[in-house]
PDB file of N, CA and C in Angstrom:
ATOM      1  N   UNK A   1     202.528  45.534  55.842  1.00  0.00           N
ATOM      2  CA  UNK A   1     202.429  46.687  54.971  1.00  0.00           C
ATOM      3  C   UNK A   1     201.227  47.518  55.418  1.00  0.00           C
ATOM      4  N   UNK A   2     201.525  48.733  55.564  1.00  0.00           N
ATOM      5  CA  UNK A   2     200.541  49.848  55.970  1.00  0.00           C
ATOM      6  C   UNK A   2     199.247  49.937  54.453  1.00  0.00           C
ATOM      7  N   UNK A   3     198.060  50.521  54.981  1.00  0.00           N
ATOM      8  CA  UNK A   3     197.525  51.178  53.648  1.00  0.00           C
ATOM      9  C   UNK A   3     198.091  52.158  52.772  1.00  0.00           C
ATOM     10  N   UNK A   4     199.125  52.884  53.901  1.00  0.00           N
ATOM     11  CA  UNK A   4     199.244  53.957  53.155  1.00  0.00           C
ATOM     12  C   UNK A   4     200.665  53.723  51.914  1.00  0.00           C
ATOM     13  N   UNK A   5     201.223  52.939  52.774  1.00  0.00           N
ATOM     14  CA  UNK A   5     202.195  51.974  51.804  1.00  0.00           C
ATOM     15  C   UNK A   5     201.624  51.621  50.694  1.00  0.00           C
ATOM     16  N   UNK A   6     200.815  50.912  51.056  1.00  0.00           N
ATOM     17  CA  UNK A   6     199.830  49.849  49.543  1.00  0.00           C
ATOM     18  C   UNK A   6     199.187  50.867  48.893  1.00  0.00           C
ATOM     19  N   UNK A   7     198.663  51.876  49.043  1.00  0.00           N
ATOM     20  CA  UNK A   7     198.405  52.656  48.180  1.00  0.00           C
ATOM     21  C   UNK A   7     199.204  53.677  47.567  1.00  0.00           C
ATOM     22  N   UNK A   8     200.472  54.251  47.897  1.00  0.00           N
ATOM     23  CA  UNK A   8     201.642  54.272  47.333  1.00  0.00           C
ATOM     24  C   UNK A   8     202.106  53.317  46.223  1.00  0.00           C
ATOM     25  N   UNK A   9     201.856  52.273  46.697  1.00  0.00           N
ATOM     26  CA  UNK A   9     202.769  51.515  45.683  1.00  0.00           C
ATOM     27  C   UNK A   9     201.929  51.384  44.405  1.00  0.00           C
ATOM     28  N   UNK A  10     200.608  51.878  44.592  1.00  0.00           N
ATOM     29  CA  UNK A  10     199.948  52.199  43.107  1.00  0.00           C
ATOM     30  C   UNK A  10     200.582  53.164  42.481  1.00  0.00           C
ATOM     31  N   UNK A  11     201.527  53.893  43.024  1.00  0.00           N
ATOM     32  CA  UNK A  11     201.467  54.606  42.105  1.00  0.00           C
ATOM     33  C   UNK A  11     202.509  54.846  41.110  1.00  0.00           C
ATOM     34  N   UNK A  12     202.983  52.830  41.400  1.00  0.00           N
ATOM     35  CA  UNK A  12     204.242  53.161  40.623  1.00  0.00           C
ATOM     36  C   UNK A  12     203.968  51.759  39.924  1.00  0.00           C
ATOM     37  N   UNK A  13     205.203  50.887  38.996  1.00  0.00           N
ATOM     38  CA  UNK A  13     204.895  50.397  38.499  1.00  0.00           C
ATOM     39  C   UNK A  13     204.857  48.734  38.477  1.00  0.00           C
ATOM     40  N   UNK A  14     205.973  48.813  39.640  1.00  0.00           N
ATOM     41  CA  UNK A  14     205.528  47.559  40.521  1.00  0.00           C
ATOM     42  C   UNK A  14     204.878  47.274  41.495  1.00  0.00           C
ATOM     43  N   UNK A  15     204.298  45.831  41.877  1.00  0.00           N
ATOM     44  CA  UNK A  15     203.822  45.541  42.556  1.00  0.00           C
ATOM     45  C   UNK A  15     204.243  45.073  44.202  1.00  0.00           C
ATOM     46  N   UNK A  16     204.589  45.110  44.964  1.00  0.00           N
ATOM     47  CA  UNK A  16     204.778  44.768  46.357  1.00  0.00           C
ATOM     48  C   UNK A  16     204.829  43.135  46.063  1.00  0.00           C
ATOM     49  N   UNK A  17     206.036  42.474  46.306  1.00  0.00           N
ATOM     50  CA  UNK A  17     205.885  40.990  45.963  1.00  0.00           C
ATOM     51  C   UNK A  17     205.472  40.391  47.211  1.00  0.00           C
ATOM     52  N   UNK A  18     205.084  39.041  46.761  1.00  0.00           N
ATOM     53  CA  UNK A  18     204.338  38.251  48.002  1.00  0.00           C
ATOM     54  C   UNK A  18     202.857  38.659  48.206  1.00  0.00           C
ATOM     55  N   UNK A  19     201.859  39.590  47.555  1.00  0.00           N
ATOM     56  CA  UNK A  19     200.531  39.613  47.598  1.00  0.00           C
ATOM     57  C   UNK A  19     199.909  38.609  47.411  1.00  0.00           C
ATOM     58  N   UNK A  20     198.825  38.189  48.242  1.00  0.00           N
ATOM     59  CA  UNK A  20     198.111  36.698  47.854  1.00  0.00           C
ATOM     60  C   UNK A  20     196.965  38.104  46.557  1.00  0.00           C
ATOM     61  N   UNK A  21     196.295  36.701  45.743  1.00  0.00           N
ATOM     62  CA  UNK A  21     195.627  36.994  44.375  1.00  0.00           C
ATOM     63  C   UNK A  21     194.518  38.101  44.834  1.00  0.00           C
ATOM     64  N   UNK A  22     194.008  38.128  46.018  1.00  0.00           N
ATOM     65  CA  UNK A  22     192.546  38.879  45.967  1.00  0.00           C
ATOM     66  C   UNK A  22     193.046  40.351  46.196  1.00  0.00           C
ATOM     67  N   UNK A  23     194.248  40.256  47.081  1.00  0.00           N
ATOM     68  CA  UNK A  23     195.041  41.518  47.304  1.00  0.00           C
ATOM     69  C   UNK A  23     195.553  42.142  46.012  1.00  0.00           C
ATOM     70  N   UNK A  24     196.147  41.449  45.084  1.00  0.00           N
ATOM     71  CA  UNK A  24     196.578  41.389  43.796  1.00  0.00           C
ATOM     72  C   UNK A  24     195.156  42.578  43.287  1.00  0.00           C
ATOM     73  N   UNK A  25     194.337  41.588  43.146  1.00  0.00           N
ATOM     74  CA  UNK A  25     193.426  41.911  42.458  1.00  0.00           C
ATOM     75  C   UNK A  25     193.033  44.033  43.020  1.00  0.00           C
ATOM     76  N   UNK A  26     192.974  44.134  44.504  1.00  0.00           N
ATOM     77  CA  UNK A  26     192.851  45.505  44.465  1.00  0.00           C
ATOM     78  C   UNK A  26     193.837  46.256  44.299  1.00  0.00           C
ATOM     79  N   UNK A  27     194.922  45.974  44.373  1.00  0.00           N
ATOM     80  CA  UNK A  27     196.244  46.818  43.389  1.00  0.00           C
ATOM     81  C   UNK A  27     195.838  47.214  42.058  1.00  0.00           C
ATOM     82  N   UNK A  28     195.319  45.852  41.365  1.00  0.00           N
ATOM     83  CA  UNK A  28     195.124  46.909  39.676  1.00  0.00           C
ATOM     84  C   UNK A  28     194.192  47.403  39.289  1.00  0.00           C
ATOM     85  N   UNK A  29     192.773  46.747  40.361  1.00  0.00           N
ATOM     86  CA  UNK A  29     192.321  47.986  40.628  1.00  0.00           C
ATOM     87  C   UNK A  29     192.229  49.467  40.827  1.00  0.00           C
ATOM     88  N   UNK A  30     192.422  49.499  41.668  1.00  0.00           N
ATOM     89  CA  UNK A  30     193.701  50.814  42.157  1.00  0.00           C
ATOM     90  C   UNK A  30     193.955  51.508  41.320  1.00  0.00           C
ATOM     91  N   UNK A  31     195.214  50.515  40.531  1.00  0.00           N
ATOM     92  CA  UNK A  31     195.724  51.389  39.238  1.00  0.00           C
ATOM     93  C   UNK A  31     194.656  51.736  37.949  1.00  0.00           C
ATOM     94  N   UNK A  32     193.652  51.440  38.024  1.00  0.00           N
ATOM     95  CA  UNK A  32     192.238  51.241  36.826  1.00  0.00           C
ATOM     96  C   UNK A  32     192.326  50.129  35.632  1.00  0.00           C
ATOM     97  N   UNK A  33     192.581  49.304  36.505  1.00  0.00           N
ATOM     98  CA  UNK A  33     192.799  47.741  35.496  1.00  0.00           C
ATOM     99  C   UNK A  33     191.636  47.053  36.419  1.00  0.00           C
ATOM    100  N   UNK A  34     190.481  47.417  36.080  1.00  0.00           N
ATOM    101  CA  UNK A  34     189.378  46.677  36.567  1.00  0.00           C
ATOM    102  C   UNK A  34     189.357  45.299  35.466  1.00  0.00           C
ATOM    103  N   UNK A  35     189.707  44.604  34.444  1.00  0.00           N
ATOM    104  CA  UNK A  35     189.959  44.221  33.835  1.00  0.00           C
ATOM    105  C   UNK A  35     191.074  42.719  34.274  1.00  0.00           C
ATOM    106  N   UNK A  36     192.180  43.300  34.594  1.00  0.00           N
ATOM    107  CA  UNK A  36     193.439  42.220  35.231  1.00  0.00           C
ATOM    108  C   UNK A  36     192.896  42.187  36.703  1.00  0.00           C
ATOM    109  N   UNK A  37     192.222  42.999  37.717  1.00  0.00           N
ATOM    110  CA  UNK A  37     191.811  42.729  39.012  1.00  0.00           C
ATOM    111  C   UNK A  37     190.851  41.602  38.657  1.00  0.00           C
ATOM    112  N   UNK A  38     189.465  41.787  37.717  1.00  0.00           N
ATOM    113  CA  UNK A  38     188.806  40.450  37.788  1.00  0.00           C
ATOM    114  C   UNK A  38     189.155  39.091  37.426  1.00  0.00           C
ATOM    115  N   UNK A  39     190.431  39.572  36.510  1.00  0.00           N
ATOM    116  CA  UNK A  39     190.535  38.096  36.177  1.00  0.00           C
ATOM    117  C   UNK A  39     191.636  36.985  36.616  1.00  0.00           C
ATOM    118  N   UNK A  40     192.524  37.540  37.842  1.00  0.00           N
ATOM    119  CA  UNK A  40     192.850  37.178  38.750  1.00  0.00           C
ATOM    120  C   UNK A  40     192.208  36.341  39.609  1.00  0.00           C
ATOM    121  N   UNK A  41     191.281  37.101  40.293  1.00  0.00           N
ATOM    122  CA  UNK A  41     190.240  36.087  40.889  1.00  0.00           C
ATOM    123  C   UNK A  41     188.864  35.456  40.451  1.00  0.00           C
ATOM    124  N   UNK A  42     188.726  35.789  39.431  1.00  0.00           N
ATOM    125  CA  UNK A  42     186.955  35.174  38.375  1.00  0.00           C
ATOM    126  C   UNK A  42     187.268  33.800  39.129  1.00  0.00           C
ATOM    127  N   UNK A  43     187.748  32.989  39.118  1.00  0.00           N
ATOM    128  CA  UNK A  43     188.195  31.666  39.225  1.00  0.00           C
ATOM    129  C   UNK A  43     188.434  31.021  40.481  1.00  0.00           C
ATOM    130  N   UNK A  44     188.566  32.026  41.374  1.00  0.00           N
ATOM    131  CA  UNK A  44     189.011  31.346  43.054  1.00  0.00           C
ATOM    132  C   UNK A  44     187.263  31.165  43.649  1.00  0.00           C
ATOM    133  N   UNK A  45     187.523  30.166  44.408  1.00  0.00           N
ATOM    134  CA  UNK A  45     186.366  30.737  45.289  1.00  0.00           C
ATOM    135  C   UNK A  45     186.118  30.756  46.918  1.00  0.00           C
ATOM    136  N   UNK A  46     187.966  31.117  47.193  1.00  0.00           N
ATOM    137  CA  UNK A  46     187.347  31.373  48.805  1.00  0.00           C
ATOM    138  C   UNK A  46     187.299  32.751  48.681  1.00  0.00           C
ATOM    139  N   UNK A  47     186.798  32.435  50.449  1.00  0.00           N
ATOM    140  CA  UNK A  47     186.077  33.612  51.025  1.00  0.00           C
ATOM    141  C   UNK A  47     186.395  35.537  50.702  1.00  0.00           C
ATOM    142  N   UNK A  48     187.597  35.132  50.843  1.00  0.00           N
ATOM    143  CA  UNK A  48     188.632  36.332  50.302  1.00  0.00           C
ATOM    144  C   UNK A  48     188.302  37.149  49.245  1.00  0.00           C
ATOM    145  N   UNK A  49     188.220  36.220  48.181  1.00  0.00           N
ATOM    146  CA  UNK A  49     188.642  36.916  46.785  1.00  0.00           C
ATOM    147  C   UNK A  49     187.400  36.768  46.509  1.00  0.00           C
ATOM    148  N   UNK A  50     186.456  35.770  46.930  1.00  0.00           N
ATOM    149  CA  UNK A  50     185.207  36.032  46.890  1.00  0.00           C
ATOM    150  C   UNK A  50     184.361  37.888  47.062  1.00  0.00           C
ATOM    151  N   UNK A  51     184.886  37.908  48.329  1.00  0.00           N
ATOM    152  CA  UNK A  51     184.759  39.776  48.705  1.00  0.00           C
ATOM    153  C   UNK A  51     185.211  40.839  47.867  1.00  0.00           C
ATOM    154  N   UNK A  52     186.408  40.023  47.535  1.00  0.00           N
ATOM    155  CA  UNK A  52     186.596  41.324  46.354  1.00  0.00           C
ATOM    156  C   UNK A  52     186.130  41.295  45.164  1.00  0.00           C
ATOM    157  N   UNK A  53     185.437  40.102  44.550  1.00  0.00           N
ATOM    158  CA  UNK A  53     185.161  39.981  43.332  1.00  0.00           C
ATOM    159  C   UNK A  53     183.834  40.433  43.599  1.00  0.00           C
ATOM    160  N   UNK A  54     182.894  40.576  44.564  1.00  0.00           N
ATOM    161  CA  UNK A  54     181.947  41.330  44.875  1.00  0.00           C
ATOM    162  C   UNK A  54     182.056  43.126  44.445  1.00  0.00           C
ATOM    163  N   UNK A  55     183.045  43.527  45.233  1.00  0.00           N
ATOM    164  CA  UNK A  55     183.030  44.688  45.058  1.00  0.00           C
ATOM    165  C   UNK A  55     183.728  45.337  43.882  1.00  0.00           C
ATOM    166  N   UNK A  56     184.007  44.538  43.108  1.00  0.00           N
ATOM    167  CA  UNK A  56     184.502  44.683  41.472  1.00  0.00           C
ATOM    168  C   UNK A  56     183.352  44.297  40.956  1.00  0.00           C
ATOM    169  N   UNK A  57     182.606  43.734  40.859  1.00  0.00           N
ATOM    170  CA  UNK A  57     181.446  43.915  40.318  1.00  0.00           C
ATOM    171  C   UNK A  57     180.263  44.655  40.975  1.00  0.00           C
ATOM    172  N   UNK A  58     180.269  45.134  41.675  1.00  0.00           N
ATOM    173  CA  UNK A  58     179.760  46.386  42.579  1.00  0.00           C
ATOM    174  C   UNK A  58     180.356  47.697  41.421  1.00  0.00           C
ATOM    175  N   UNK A  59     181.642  47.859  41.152  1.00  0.00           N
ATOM    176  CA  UNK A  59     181.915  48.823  41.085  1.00  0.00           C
ATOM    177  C   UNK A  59     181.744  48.931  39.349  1.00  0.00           C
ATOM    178  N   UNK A  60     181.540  47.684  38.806  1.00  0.00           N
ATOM    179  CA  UNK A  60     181.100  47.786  37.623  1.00  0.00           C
ATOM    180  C   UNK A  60     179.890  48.583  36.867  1.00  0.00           C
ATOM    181  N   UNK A  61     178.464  47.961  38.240  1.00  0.00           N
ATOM    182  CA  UNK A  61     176.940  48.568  38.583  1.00  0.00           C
ATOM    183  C   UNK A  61     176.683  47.106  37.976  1.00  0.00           C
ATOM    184  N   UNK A  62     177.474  45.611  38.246  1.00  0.00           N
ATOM    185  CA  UNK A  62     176.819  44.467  37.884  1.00  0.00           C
ATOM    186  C   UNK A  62     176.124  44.195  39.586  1.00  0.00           C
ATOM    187  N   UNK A  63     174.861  44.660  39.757  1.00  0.00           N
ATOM    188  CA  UNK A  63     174.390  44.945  40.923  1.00  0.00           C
ATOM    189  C   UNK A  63     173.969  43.010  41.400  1.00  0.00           C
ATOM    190  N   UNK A  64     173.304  42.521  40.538  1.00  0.00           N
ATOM    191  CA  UNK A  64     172.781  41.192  40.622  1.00  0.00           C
ATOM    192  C   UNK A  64     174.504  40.173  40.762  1.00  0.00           C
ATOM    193  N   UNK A  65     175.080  40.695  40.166  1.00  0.00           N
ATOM    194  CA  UNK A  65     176.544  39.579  40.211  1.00  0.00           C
ATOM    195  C   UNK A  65     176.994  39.953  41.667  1.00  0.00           C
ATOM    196  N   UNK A  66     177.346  41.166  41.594  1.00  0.00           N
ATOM    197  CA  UNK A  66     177.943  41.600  43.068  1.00  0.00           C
ATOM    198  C   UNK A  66     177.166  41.085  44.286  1.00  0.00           C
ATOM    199  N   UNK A  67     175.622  40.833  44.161  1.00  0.00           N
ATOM    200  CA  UNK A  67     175.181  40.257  46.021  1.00  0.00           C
ATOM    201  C   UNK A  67     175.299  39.223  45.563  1.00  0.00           C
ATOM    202  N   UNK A  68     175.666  38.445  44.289  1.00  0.00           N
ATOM    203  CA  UNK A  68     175.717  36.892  44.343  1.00  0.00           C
ATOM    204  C   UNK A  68     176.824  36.651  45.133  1.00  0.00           C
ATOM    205  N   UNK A  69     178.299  37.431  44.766  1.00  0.00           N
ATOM    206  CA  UNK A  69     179.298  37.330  45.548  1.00  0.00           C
ATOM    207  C   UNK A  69     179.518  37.546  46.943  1.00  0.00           C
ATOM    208  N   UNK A  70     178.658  38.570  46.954  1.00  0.00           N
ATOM    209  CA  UNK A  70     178.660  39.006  48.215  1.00  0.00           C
ATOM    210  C   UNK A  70     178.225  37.664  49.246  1.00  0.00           C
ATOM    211  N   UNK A  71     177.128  37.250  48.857  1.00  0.00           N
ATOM    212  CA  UNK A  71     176.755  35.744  49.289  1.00  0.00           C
ATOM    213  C   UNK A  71     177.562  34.651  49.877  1.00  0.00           C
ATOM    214  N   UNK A  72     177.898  34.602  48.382  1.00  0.00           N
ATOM    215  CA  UNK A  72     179.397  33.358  48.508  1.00  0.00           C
ATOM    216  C   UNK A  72     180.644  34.000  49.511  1.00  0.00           C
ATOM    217  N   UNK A  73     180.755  35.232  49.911  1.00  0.00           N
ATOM    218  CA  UNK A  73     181.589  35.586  50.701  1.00  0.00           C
ATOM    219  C   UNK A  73     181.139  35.297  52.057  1.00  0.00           C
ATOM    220  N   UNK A  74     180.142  35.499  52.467  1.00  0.00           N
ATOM    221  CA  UNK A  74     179.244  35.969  53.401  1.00  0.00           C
ATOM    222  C   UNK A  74     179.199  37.262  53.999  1.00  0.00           C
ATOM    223  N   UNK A  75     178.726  38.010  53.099  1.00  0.00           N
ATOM    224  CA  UNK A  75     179.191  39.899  52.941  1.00  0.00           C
ATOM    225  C   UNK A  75     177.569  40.161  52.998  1.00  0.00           C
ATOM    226  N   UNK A  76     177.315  41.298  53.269  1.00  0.00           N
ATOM    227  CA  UNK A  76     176.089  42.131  53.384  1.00  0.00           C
ATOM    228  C   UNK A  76     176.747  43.091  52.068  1.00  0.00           C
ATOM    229  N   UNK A  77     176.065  43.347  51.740  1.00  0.00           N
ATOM    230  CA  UNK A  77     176.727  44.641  50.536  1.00  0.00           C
ATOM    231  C   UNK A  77     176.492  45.694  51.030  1.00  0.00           C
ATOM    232  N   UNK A  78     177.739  46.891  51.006  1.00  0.00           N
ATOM    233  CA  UNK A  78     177.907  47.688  52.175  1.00  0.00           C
ATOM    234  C   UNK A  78     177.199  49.008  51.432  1.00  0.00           C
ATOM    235  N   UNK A  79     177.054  49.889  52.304  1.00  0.00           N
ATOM    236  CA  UNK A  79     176.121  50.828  52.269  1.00  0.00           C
ATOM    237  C   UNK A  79     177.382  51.853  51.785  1.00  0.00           C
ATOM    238  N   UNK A  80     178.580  51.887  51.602  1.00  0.00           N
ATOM    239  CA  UNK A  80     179.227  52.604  51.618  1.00  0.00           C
ATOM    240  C   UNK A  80     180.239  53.158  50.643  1.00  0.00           C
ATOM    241  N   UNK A  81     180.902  54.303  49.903  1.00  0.00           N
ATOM    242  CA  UNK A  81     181.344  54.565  48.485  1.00  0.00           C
ATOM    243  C   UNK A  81     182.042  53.453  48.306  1.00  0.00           C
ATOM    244  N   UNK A  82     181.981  52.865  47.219  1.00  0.00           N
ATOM    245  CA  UNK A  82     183.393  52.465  46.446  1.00  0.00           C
ATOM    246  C   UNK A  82     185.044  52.420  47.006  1.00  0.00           C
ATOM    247  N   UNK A  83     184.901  54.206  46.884  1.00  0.00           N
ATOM    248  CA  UNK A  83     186.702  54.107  47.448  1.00  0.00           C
ATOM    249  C   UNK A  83     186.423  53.765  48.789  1.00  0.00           C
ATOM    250  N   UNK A  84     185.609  53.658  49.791  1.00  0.00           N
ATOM    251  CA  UNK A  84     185.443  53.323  50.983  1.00  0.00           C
ATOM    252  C   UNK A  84     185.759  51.780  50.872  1.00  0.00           C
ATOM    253  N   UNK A  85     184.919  51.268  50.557  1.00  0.00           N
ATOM    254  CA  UNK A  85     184.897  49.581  50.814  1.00  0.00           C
ATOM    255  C   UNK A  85     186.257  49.330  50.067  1.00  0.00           C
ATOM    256  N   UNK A  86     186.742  49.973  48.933  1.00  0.00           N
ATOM    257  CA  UNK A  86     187.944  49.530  48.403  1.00  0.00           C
ATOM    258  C   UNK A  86     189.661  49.370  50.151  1.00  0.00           C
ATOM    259  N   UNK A  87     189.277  50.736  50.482  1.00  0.00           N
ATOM    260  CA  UNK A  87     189.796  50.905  51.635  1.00  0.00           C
ATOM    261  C   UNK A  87     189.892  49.645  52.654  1.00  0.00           C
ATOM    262  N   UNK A  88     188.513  49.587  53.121  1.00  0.00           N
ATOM    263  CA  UNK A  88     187.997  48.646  54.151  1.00  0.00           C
ATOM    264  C   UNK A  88     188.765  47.318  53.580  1.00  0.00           C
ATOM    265  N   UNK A  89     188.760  46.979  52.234  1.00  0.00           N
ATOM    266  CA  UNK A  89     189.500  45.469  51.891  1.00  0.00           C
ATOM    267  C   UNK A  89     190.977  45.401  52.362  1.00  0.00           C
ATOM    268  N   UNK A  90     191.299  46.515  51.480  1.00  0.00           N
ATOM    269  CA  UNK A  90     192.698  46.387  51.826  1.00  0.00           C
ATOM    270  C   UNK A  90     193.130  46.466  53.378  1.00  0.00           C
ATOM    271  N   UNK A  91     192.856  47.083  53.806  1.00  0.00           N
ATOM    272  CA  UNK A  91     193.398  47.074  55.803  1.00  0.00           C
ATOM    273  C   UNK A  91     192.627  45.508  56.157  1.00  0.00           C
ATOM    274  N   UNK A  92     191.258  45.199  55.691  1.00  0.00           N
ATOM    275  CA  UNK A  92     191.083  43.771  56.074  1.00  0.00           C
ATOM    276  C   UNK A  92     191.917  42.516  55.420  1.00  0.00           C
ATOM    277  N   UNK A  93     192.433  42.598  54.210  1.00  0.00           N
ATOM    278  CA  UNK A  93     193.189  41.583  53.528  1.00  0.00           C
ATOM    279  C   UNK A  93     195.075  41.980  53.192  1.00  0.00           C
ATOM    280  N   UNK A  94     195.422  42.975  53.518  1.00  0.00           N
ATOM    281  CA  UNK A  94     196.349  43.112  53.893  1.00  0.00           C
ATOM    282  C   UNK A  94     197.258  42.417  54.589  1.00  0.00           C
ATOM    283  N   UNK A  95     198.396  41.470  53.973  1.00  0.00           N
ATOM    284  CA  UNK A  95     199.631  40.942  54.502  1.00  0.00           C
ATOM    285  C   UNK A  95     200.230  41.503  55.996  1.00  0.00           C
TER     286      UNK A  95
END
């Protein structure tokens, strides 16, 4: 699946089946369910969903939670907007 696909498919009301959870998680993002994106992955802790649960709490301004994750990912916390790194996940965790 392309980005430009996956971000299409926000804009409707299903989801693309077969997403693993961290991918999950930036779909409802996406859609502004920061809410169902965290709590998808609150609970995993590889590397993956680790990264994204970083930048969901990045995007919260939970600045101290987000480099904890970032940590547990092994992420630098990026210098870069929001919709940027949101970007950067998806083409990196993308099916």
């Amino acid at each position: 699946m392309s980005i430009q696909e996956f971000i299409e498919s926000t804009e409707g009301s299903l989801m693309p089946a077969d997403l693993p959870l961290h991918v999950q998680a930036l779909w409802y993002d996406r859609k502004g369910n920061w809410k169902k994106a965290h709590d998808l992955i609150d609970h995993l802790g590889d590397r993956e969903s680790a990264h994204v649960h970083a930048y969901l709490h990045r995007k919260e301004g939970d600045l101290w939670n987000a480099g904890y994750w970032y940590n547990r990912a092994g992420q630098q916390i990026p210098e870069v907007s929001l919709e940027k790194e949101w970007a950067q996940l998806a083409v990196l965790y993308l099916p």
